[in-house]
N, C-alpha and C. Protein backbone atom coordinates (compact mmCIF):
# COMPACT_ATOMS: atom_id res chain seq x y z
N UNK A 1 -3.16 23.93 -31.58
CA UNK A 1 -1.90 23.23 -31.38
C UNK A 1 -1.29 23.61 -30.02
N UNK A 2 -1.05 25.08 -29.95
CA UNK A 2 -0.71 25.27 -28.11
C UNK A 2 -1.73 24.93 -27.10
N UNK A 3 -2.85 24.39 -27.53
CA UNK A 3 -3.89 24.18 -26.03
C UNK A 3 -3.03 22.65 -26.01
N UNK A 4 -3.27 21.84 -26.94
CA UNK A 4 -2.90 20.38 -26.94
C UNK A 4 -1.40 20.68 -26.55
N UNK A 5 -0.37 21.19 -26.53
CA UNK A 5 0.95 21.19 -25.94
C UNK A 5 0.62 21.21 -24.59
N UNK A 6 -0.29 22.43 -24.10
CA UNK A 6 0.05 22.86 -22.61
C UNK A 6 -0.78 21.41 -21.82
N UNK A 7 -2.25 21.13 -22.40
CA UNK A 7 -2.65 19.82 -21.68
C UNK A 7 -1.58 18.63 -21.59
N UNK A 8 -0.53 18.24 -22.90
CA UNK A 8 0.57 17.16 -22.49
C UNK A 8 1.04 17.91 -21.64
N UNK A 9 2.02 18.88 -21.13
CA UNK A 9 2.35 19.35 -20.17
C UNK A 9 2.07 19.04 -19.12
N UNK A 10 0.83 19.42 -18.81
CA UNK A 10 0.44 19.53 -17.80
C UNK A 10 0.09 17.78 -17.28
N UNK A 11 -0.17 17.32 -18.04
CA UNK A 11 -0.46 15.80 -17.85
C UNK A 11 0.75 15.16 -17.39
N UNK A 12 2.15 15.18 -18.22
CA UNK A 12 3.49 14.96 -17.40
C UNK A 12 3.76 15.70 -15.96
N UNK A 13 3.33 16.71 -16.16
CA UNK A 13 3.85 17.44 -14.75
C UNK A 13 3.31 16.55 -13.90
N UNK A 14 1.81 16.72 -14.01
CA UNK A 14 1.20 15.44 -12.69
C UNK A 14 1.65 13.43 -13.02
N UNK A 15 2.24 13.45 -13.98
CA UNK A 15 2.55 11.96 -13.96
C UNK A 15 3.97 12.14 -13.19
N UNK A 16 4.82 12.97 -13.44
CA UNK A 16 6.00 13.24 -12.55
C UNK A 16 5.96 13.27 -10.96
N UNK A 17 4.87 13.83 -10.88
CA UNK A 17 4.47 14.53 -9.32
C UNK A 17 4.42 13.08 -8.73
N UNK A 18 3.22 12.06 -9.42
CA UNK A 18 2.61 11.19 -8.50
C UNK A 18 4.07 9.97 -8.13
N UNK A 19 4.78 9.97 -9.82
CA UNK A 19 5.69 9.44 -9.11
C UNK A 19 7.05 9.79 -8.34
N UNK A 20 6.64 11.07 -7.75
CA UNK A 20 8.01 11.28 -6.92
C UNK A 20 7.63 11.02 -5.59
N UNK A 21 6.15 11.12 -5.52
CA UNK A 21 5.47 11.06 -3.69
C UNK A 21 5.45 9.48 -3.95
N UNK A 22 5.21 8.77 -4.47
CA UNK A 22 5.88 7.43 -4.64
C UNK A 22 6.38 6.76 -4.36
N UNK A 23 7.70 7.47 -4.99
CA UNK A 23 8.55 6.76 -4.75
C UNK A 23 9.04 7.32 -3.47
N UNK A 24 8.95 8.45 -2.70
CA UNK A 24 8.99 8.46 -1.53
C UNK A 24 8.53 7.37 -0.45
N UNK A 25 7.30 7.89 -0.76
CA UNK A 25 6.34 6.47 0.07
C UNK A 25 7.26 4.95 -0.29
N UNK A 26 8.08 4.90 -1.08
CA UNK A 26 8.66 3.36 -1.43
C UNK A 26 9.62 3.39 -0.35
N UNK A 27 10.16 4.25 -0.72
CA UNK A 27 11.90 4.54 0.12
C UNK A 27 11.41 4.52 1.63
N UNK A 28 10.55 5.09 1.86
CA UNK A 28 10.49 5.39 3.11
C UNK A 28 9.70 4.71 3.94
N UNK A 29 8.77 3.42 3.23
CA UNK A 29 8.20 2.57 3.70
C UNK A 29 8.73 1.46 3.40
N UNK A 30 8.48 0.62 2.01
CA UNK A 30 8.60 -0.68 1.67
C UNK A 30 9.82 -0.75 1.96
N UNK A 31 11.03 -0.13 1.67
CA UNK A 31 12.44 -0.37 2.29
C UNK A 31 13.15 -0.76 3.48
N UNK A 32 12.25 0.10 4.67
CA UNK A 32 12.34 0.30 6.00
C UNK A 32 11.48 -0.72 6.66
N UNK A 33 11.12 -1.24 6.03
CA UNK A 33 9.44 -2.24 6.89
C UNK A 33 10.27 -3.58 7.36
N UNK A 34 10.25 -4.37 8.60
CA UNK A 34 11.02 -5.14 8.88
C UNK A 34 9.93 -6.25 9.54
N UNK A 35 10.02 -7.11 8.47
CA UNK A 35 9.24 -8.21 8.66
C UNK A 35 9.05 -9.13 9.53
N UNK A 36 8.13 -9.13 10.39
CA UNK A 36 8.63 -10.28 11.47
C UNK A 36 9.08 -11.55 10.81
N UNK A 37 9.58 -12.34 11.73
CA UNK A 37 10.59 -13.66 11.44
C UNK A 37 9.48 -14.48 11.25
N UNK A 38 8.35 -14.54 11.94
CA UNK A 38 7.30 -15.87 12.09
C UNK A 38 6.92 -15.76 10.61
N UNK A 39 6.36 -14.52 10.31
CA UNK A 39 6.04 -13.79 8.38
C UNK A 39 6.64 -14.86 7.44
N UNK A 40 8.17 -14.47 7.33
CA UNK A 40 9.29 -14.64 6.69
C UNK A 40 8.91 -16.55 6.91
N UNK A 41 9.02 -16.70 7.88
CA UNK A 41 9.43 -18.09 7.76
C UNK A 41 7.96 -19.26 7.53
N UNK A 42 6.81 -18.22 6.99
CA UNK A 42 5.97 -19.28 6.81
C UNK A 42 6.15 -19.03 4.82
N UNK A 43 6.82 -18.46 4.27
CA UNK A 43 6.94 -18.23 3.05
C UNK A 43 5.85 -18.45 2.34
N UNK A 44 5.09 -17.77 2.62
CA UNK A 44 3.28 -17.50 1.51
C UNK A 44 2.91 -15.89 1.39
N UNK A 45 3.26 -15.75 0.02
CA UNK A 45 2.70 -13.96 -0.17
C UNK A 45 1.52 -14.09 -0.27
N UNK A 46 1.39 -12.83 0.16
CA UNK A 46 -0.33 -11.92 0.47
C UNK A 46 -0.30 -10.99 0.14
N UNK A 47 -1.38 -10.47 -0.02
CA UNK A 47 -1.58 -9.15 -0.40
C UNK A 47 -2.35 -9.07 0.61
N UNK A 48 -2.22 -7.71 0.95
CA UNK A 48 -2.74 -6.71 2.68
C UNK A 48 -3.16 -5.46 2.40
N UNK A 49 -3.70 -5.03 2.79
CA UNK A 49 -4.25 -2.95 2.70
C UNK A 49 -4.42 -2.58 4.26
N UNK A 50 -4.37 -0.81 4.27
CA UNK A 50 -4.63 -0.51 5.27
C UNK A 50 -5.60 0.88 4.68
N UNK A 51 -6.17 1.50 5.58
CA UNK A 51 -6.82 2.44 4.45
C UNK A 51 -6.37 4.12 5.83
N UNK A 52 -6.28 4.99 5.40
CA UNK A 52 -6.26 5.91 5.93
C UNK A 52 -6.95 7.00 5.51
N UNK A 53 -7.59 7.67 6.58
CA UNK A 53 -8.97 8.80 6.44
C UNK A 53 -8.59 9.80 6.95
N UNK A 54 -8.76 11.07 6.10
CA UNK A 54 -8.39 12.35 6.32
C UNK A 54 -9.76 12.61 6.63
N UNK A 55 -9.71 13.87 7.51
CA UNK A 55 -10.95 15.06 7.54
C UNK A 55 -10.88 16.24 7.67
N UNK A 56 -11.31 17.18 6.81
CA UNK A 56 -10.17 18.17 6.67
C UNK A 56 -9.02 18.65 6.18
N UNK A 57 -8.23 17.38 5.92
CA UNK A 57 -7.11 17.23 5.50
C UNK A 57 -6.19 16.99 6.30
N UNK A 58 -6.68 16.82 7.73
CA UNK A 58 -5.78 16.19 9.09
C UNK A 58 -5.74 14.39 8.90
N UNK A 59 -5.06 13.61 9.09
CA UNK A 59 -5.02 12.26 9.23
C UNK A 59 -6.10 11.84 10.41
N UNK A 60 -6.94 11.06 10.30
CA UNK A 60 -7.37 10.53 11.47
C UNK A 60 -6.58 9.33 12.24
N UNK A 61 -6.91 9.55 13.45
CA UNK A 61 -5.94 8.39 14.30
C UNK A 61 -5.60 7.34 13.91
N UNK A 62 -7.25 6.59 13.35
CA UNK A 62 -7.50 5.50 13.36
C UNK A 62 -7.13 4.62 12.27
N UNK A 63 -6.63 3.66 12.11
CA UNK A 63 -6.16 2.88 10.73
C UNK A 63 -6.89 1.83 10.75
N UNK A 64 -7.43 1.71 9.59
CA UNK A 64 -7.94 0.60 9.35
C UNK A 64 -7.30 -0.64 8.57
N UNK A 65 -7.26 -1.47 8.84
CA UNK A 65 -6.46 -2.98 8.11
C UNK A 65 -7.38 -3.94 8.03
N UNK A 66 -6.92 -4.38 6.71
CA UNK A 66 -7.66 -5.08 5.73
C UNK A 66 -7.94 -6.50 7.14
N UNK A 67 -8.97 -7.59 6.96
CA UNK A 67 -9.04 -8.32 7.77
C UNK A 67 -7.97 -9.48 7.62
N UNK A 68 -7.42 -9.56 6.90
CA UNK A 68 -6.06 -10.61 7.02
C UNK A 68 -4.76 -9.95 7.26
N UNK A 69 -4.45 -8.59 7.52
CA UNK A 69 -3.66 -8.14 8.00
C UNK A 69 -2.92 -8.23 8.68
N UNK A 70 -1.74 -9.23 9.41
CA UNK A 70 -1.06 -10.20 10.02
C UNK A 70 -0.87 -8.79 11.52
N UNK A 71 -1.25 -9.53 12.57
CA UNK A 71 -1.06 -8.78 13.59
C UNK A 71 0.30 -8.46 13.66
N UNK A 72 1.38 -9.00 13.58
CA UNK A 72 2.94 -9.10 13.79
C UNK A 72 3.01 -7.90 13.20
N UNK A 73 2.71 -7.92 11.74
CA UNK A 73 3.01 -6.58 10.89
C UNK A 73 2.20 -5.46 11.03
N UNK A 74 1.28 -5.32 11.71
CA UNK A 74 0.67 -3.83 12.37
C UNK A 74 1.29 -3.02 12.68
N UNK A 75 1.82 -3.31 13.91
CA UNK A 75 2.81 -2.60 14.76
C UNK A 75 3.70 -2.10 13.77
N UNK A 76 4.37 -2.68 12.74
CA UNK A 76 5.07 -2.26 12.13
C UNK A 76 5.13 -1.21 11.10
N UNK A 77 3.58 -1.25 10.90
CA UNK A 77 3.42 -0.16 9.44
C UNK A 77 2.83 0.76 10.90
N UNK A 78 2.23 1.07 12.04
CA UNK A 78 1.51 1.66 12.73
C UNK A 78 3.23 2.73 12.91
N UNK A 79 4.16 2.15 13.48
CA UNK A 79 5.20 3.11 13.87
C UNK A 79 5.86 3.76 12.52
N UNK A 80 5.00 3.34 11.12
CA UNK A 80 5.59 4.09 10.21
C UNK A 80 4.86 4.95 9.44
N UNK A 81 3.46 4.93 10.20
CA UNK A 81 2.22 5.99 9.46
C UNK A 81 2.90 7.51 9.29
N UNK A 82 3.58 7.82 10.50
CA UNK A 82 3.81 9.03 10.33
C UNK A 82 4.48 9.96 8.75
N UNK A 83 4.71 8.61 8.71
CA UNK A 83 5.77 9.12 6.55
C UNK A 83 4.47 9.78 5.91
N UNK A 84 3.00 8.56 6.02
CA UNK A 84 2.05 9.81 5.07
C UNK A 84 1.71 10.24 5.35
N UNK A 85 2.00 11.57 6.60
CA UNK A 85 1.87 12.60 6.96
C UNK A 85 2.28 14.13 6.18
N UNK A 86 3.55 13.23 5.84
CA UNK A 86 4.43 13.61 4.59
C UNK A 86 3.92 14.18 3.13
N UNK A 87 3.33 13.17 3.07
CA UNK A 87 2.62 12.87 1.57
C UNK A 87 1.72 14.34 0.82
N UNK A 88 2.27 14.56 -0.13
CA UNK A 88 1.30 15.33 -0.80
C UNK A 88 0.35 15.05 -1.29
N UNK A 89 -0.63 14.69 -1.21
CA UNK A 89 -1.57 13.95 -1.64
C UNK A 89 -2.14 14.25 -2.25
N UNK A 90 -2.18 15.66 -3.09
CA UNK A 90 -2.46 16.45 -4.23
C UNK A 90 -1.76 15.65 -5.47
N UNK A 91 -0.66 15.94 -5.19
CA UNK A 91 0.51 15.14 -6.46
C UNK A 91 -0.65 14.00 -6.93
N UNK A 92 -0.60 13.77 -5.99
CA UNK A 92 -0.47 11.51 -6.35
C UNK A 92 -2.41 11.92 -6.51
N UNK A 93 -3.56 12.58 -5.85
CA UNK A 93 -4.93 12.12 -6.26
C UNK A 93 -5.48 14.09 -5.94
N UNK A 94 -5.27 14.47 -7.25
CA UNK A 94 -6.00 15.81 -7.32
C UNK A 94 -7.04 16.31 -6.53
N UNK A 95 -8.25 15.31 -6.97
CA UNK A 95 -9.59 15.32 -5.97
C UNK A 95 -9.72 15.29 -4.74
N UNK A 96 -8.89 14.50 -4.36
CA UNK A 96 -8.18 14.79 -3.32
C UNK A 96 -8.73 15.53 -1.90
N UNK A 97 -7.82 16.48 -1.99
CA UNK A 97 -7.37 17.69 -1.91
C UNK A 97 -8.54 18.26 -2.08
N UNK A 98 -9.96 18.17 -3.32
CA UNK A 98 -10.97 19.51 -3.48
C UNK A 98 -12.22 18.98 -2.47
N UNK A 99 -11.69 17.77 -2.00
CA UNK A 99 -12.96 17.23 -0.93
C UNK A 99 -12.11 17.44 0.39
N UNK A 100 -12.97 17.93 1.09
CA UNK A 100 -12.48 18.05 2.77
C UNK A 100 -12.09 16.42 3.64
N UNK A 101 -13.05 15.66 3.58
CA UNK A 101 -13.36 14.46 3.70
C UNK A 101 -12.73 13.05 2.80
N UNK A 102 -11.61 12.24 2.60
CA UNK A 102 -11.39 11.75 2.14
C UNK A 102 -10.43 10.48 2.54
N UNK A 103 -10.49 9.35 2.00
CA UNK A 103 -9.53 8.39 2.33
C UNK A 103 -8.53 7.34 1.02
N UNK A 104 -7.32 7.19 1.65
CA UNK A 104 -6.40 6.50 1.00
C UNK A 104 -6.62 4.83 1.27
N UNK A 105 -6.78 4.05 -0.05
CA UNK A 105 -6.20 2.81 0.13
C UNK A 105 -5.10 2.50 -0.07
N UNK A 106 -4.20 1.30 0.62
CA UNK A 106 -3.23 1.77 0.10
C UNK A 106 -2.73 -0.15 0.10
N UNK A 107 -2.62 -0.75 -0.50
CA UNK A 107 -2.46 -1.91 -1.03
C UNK A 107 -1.10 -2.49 -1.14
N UNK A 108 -0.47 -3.58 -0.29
CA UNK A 108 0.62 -4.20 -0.28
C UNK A 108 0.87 -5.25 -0.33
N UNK A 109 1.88 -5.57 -1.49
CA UNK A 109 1.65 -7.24 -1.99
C UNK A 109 3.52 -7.43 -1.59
N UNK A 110 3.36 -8.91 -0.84
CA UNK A 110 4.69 -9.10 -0.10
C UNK A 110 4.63 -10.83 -1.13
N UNK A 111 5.67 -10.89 -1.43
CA UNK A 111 6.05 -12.31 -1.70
C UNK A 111 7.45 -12.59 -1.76
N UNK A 112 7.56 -13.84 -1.96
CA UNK A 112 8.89 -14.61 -1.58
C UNK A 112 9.95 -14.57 -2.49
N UNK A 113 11.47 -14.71 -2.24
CA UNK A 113 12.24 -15.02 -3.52
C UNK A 113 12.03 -16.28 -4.24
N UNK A 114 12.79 -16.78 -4.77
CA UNK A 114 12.37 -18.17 -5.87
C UNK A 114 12.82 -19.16 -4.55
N UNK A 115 13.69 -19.15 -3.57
CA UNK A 115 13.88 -19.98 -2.52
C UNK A 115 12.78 -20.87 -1.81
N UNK A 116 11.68 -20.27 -1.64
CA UNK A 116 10.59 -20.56 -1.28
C UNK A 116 9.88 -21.51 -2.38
N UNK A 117 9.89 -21.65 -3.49
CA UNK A 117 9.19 -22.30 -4.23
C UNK A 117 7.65 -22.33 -4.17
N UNK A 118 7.54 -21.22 -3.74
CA UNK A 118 6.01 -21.25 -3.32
C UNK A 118 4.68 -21.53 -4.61
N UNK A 119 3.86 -22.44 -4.57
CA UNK A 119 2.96 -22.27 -5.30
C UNK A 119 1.80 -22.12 -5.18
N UNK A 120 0.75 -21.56 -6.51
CA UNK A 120 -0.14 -21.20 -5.82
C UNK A 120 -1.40 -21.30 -6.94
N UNK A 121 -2.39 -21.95 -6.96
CA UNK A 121 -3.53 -22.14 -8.16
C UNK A 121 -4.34 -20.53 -8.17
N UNK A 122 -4.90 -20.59 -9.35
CA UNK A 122 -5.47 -19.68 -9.28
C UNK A 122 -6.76 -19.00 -8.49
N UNK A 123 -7.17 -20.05 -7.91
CA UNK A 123 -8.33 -19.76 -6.36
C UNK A 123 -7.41 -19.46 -5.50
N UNK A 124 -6.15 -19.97 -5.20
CA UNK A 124 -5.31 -19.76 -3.82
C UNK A 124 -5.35 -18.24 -4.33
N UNK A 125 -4.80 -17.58 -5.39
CA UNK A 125 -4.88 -16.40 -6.07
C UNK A 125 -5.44 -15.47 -5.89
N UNK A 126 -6.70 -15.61 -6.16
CA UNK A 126 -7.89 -15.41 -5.99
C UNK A 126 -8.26 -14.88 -4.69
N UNK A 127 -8.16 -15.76 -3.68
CA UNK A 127 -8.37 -15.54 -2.39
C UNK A 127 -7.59 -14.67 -1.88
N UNK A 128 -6.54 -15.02 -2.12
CA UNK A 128 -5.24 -14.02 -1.22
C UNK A 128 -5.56 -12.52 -1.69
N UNK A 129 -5.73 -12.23 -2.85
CA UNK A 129 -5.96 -11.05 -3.46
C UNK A 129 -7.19 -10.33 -3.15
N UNK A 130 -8.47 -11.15 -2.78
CA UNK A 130 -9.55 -10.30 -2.50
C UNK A 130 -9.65 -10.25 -0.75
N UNK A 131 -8.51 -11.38 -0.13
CA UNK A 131 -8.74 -11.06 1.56
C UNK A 131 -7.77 -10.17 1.77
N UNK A 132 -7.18 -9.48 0.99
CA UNK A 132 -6.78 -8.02 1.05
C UNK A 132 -7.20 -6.95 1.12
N UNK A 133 -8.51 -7.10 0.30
CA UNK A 133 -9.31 -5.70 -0.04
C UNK A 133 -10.76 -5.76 0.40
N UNK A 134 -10.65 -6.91 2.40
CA UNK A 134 -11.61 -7.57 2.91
C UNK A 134 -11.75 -6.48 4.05
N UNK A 135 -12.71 -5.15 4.61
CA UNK A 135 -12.59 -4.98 5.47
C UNK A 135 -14.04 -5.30 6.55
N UNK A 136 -13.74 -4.75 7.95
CA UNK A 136 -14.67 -4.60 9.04
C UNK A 136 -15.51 -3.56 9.07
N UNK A 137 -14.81 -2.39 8.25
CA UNK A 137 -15.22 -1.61 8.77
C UNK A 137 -16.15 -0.51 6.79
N UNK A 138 -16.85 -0.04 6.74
CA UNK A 138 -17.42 0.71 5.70
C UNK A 138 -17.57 2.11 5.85
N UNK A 139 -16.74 2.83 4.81
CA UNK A 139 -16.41 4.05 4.78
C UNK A 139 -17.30 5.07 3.98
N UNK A 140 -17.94 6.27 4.42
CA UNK A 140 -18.50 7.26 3.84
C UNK A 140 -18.02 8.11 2.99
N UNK A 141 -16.41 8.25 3.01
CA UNK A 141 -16.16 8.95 2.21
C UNK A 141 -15.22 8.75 1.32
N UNK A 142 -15.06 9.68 0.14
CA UNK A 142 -14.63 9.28 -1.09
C UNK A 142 -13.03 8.66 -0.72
N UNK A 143 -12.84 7.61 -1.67
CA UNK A 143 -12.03 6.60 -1.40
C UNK A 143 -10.87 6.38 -3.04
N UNK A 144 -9.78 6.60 -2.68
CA UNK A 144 -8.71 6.77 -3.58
C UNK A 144 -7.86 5.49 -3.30
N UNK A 145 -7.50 5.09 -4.23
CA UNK A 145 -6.81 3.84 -4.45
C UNK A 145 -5.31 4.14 -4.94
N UNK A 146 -4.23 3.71 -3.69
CA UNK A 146 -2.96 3.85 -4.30
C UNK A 146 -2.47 2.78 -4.87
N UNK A 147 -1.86 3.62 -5.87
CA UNK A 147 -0.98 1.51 -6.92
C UNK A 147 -0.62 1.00 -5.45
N UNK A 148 -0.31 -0.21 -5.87
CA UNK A 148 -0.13 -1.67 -4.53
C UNK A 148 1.98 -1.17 -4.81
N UNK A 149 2.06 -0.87 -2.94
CA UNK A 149 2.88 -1.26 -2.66
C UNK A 149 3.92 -2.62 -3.38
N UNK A 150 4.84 -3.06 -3.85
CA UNK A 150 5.16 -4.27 -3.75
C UNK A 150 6.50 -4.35 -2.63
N UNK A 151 6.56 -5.61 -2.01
CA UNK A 151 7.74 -6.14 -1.19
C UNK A 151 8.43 -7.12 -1.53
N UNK A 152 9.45 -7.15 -1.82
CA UNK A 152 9.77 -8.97 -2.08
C UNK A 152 10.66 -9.23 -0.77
N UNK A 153 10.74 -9.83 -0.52
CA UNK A 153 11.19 -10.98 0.62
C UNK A 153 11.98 -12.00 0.26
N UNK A 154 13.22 -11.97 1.03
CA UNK A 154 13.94 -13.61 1.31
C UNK A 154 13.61 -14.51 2.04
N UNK A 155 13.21 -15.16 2.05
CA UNK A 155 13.01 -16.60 3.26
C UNK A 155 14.12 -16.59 3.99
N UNK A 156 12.95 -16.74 5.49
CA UNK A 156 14.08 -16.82 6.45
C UNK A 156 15.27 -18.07 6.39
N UNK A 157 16.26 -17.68 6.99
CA UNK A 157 17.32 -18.72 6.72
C UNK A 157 17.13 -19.72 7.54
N UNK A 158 17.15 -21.14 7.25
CA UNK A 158 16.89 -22.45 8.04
C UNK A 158 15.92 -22.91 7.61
N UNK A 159 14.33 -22.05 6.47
CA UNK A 159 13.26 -22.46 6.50
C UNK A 159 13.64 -23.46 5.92
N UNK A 160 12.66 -24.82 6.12
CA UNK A 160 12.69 -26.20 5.57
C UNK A 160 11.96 -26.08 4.11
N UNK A 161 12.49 -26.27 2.86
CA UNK A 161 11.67 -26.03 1.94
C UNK A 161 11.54 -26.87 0.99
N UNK A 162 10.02 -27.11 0.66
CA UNK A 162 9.79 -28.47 0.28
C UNK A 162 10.01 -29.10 -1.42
C-alpha cells in the first residue's frame, strides 16, 4: 500500500512539474508572439513546428521549421527562442535529460476567431496538419514531442469576409 502511495506521488509531482514549464512556455511565448498583419489577414489556421536540438544539454544554434512555416513568423519565434533556454526540460521529458544528445518538437496550431468563418473539409485538415510535421531536414537524435502550442487569433480588422 505505501509503494502504490509514493508511485501516485511521484506521478503528480511530475504531472505538476510538466505543467508549470508549460505553462511558462505559454505565458512567455504564445502570449507575446505578434503575428504579422499579412498572417492575420489571410484568416486560414495552420498548424507549424519548429524543432530544437540540444547536445550536451547546450541548445544548438540552429532551428529547424517545419516546411510551411510562414517566413513572416520566423523572425518572430527566432527573437523568442531564448525563453527555452529557460526550460527545464527534465520537468516536462525525464529522458531527456539521461541522453546527452536530444531534440524538442514543439508544435503550434494558430486559428481564427468565429469572425473569419473559416472552413475547412477534412483533406484541407488533413493537409494543414501533416504540412506541419513536414520537415527538410532528418534528425539522429532522440526526439520528444511537446503538446501543440495553441494560438487563437482575431482577424485583422477591415478583412473582407465572405
Amino acid at each position: 500500500m505505501c509503494l502504490l502511495f509514493f508511485s501516485i506521488a511521484g506521478f503528480t509531482q511530475d504531472v505538476n512539474a510538466y505543467k508549470a514549464e508549460y505553462d511558462t512556455i505559454t505565458k512567455k511565448i504564445v502570449n507575446d508572439i505578434q503575428f504579422p498583419k499579412e498572417l492575420r489577414q489571410q484568416c486560414k489556421s495552420i498548424t507549424v513546428s519548429f524543432i530544437l536540438s540540444y547536445t550536451n544539454g547546450i541548445r544548438e544554434r540552429e532551428i529547424i521549421f517545419s516546411k510551411n512555416f510562414p517566413s513572416a513568423l520566423k523572425e518572430e519565434f527566432v527573437s523568442k527562442v531564448k525563453v527555452f533556454d529557460a526550460v527545464k526540460w527534465k520537468n516536462i521529458f525525464p529522458g531527456a535529460t539521461k541522453s546527452k544528445n536530444f531534440s524538442i518538437l514543439i508544435p503550434i496550431i494558430y486559428y481564427f476567431d468565429d469572425s473569419c468563418r473559416e472552413k475547412m473539409t477534412s483533406v484541407n485538415f488533413a493537409e494543414t496538419v501533416s504540412g506541419g510535421f513536414s520537415f527538410d531536414k532528418t534528425l539522429t537524435s532522440a526526439i520528444y514531442f511537446l503538446k501543440p502550442l495553441s494560438v487563437s487569433l482575431v482577424s485583422w480588422p477591415g478583412k473582407a469576409l465572405l
